[in-house]
Structure formats: C-alpha cells, structure tokens
N, C-alpha and C. Protein backbone atom coordinates (compact mmCIF):
# COMPACT_ATOMS: atom_id res chain seq x y z
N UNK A 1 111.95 105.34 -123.32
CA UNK A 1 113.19 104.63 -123.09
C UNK A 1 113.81 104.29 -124.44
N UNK A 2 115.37 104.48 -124.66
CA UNK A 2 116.03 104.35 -125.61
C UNK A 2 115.65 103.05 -126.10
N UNK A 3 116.35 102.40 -127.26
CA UNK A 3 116.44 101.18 -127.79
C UNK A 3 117.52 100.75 -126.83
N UNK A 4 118.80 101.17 -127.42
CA UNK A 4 120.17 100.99 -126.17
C UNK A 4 119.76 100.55 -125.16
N UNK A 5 118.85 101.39 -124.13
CA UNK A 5 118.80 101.38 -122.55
C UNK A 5 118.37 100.05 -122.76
N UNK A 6 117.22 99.89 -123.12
CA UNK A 6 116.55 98.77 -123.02
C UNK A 6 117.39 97.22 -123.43
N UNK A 7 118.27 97.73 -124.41
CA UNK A 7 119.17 96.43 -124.59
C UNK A 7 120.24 95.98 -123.33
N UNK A 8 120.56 97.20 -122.71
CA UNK A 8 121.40 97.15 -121.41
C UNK A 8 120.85 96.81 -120.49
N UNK A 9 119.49 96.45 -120.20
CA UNK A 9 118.99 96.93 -119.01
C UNK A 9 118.70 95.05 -119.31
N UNK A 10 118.16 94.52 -120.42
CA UNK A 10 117.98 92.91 -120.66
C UNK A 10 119.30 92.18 -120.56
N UNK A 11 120.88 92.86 -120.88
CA UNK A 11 121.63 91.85 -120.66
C UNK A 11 122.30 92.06 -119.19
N UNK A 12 121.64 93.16 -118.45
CA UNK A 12 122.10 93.16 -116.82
C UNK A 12 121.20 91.71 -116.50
N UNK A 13 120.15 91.58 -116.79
CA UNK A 13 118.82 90.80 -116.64
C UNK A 13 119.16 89.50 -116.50
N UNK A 14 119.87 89.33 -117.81
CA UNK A 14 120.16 88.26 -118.38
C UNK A 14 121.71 87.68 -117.17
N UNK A 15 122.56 88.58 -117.13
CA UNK A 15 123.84 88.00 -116.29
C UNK A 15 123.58 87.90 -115.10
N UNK A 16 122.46 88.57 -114.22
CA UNK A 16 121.78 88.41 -113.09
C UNK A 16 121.01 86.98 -113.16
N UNK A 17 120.53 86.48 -114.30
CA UNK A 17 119.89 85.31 -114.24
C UNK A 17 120.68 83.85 -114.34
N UNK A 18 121.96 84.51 -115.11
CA UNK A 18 123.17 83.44 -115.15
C UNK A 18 123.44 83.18 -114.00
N UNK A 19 123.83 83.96 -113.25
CA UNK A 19 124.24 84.42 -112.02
C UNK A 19 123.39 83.26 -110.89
N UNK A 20 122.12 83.82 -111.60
CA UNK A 20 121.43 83.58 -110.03
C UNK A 20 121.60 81.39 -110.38
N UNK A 21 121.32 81.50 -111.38
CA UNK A 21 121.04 79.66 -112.14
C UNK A 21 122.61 78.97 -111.69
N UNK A 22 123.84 79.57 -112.08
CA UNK A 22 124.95 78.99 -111.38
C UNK A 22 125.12 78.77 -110.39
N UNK A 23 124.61 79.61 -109.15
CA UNK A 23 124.52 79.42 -107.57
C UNK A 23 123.66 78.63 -107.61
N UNK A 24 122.24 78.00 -108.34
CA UNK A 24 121.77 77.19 -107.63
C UNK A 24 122.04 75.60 -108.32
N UNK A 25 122.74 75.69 -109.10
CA UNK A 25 123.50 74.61 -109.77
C UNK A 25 124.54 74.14 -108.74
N UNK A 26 125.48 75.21 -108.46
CA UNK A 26 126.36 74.73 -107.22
C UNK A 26 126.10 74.40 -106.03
N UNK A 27 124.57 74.70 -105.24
CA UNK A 27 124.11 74.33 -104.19
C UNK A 27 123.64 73.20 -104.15
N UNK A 28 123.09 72.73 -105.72
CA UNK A 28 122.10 71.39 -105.76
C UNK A 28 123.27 70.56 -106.11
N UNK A 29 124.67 70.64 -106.50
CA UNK A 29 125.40 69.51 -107.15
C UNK A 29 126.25 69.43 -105.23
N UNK A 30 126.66 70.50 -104.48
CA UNK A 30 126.47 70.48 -103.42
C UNK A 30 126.08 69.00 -102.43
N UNK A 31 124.78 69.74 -102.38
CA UNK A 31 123.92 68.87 -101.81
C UNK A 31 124.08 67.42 -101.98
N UNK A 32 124.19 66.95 -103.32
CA UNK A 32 124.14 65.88 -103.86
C UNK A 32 125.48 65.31 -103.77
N UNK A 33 126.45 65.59 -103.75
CA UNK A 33 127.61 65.03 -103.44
C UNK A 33 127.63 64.55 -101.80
N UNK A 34 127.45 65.80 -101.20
CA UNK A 34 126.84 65.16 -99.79
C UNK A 34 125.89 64.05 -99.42
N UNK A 35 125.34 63.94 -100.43
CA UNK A 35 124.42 62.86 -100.00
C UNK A 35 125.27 61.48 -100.93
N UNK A 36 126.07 61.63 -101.53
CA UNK A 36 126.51 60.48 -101.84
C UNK A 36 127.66 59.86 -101.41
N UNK A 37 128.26 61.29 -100.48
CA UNK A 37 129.71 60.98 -99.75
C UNK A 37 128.69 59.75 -98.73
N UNK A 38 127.99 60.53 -97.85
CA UNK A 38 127.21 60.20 -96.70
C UNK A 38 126.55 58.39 -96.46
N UNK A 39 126.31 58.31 -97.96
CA UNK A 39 125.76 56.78 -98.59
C UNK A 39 126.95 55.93 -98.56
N UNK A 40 127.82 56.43 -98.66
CA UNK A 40 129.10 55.96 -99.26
C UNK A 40 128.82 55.30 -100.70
N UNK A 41 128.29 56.07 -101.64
CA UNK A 41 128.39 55.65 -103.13
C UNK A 41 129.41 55.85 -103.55
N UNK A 42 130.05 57.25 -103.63
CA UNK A 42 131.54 57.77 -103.81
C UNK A 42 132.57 57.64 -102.80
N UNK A 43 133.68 57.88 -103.03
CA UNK A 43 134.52 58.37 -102.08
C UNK A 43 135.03 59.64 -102.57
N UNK A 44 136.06 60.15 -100.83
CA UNK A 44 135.92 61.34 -100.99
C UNK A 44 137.14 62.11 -102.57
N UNK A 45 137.74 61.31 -102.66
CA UNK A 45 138.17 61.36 -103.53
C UNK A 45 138.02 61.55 -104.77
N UNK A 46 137.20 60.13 -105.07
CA UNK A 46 136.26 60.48 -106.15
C UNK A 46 135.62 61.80 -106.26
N UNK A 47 134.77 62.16 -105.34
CA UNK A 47 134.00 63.58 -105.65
C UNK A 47 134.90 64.46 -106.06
N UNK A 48 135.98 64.38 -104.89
CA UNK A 48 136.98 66.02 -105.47
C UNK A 48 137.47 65.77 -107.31
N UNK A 49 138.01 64.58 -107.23
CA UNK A 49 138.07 64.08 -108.68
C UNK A 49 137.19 65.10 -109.75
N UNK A 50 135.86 64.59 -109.55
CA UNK A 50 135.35 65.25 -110.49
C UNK A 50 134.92 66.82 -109.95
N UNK A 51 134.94 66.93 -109.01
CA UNK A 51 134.44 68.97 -109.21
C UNK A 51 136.03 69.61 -109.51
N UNK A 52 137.12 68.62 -109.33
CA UNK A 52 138.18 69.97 -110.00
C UNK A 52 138.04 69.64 -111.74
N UNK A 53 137.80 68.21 -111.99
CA UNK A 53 138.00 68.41 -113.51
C UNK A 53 136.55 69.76 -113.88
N UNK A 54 135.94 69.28 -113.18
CA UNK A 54 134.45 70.26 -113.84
C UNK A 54 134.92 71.80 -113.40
N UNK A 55 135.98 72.32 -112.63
CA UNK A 55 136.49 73.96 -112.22
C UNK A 55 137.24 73.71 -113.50
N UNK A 56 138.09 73.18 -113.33
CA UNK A 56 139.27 72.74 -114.82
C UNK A 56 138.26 73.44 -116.30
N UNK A 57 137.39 72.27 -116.34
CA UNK A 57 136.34 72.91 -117.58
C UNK A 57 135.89 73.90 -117.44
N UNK A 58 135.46 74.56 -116.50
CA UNK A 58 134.34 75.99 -116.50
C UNK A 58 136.44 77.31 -116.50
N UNK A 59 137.27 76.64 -116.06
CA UNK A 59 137.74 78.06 -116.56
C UNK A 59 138.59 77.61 -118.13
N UNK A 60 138.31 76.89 -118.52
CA UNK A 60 139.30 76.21 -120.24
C UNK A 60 137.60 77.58 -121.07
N UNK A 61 136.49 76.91 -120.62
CA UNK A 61 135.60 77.79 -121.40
C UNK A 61 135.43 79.34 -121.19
N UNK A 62 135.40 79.72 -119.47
CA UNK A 62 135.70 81.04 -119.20
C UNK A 62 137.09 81.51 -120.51
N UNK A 63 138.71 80.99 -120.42
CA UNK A 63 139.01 81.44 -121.24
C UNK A 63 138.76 81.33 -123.01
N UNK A 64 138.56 80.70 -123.55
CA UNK A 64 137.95 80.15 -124.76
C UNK A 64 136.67 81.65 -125.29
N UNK A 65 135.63 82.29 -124.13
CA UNK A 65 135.06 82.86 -124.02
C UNK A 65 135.46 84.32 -124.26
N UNK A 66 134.83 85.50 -125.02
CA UNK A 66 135.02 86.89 -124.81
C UNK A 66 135.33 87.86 -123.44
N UNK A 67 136.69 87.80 -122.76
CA UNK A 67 136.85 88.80 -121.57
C UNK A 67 135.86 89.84 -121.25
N UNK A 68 135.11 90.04 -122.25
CA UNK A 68 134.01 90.86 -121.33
C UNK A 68 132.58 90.63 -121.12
N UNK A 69 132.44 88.90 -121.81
CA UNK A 69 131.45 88.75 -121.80
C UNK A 69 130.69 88.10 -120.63
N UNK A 70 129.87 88.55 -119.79
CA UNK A 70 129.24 88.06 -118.56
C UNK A 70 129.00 86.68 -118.05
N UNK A 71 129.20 85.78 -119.47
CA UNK A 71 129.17 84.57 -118.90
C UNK A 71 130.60 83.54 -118.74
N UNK A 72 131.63 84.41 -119.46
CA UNK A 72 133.18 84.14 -119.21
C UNK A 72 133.24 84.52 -117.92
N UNK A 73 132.63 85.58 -117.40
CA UNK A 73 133.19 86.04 -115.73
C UNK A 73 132.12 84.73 -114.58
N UNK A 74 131.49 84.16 -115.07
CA UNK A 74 130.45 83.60 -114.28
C UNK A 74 131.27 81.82 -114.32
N UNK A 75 131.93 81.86 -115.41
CA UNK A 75 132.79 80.61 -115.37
C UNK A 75 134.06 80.50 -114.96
N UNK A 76 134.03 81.35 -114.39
CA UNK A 76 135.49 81.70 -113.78
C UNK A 76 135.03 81.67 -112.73
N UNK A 77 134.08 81.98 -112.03
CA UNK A 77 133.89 82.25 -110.62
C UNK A 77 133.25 80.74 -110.15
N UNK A 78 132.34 80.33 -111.44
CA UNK A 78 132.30 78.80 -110.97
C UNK A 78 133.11 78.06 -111.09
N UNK A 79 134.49 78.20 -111.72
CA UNK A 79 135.41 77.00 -111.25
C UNK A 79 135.94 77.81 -110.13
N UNK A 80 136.73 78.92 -109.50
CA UNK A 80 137.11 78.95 -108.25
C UNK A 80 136.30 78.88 -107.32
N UNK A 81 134.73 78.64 -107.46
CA UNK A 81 133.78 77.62 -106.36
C UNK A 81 134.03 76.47 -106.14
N UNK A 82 134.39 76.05 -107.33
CA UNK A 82 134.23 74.51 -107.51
C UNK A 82 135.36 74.35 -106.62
N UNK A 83 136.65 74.79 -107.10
CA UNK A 83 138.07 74.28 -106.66
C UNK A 83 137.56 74.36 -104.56
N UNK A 84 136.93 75.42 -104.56
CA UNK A 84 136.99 75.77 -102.81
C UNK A 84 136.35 74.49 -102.27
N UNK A 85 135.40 74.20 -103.06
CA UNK A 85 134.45 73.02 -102.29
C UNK A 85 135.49 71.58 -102.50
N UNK A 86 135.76 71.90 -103.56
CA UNK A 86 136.86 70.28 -103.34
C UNK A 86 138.16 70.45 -102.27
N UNK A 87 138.18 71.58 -102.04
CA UNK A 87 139.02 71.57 -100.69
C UNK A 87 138.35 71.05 -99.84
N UNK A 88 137.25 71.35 -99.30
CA UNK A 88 136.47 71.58 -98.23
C UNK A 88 135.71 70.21 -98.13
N UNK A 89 135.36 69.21 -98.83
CA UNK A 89 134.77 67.71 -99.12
C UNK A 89 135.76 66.97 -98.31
C-alpha cells in the first residue's frame, strides 16, 4: 500500500470519526435539554436561545474553516441540526 493511500484512507477515518463524535454530541446535548425543559430548569426559550447561538457558532467556524476541509462540512451540518432542533423544542 502506497504512502498516499494510506494517508487517504486515515483522513476518511478521521472525518468518519468527526462525524460519528458530532452525532453523539447532538444526541447527548439533546437529551439533556429534554431533561431540563421537563424539570423546568430552563424554559423553552431559553434552550432555543442557546442551540441557535451554538448553530450561529458552528457555521461563523464552518466558514472561518478551509471549504474542503471535512471538519468545515461537519460544522455546517451541525449548525443546520442545531437550528432544526430549536424549531422542534
């Protein structure tokens, strides 16, 4: 196996692992908002409050970031998560 291949084949690895760590970041911050709507610690407001500023941040860094670099596309997709769930709260 090339040097190359092998460098391609670690940063598929690597954006698959971004990948997989952002979905479970968004399931556990998820979760946890639910459980604090539910308590009534927050309101619902509050929560949306902060997951659009935090979509707001993940696409200011998506752009700030290299257009082709795998973790600019992974911050882009986590703020238009983010934005869907603060609809949906």
């Amino acid at each position: 196996m090339t040097q190359w291949r092998k460098h391609r084949e670690n940063d598929e690895m690597n954006s698959s692992e971004d990948a997989a760590y952002a979905r479970a970041a968004l399931s556990t911050t998820i979760v946890l908002f639910r459980a604090l709507l539910k308590k009534g610690l927050i309101t619902r407001e509050e929560a949306v409050r902060i997951i659009l500023d935090e979509a707001v941040s993940k696409a200011i860094q998506a752009e700030a970031q290299d257009q082709g670099r795998a973790g600019s596309e992974a911050d882009r997709r986590c703020a238009e998560i983010l934005k869907l769930i603060a609809e949906r709260l």
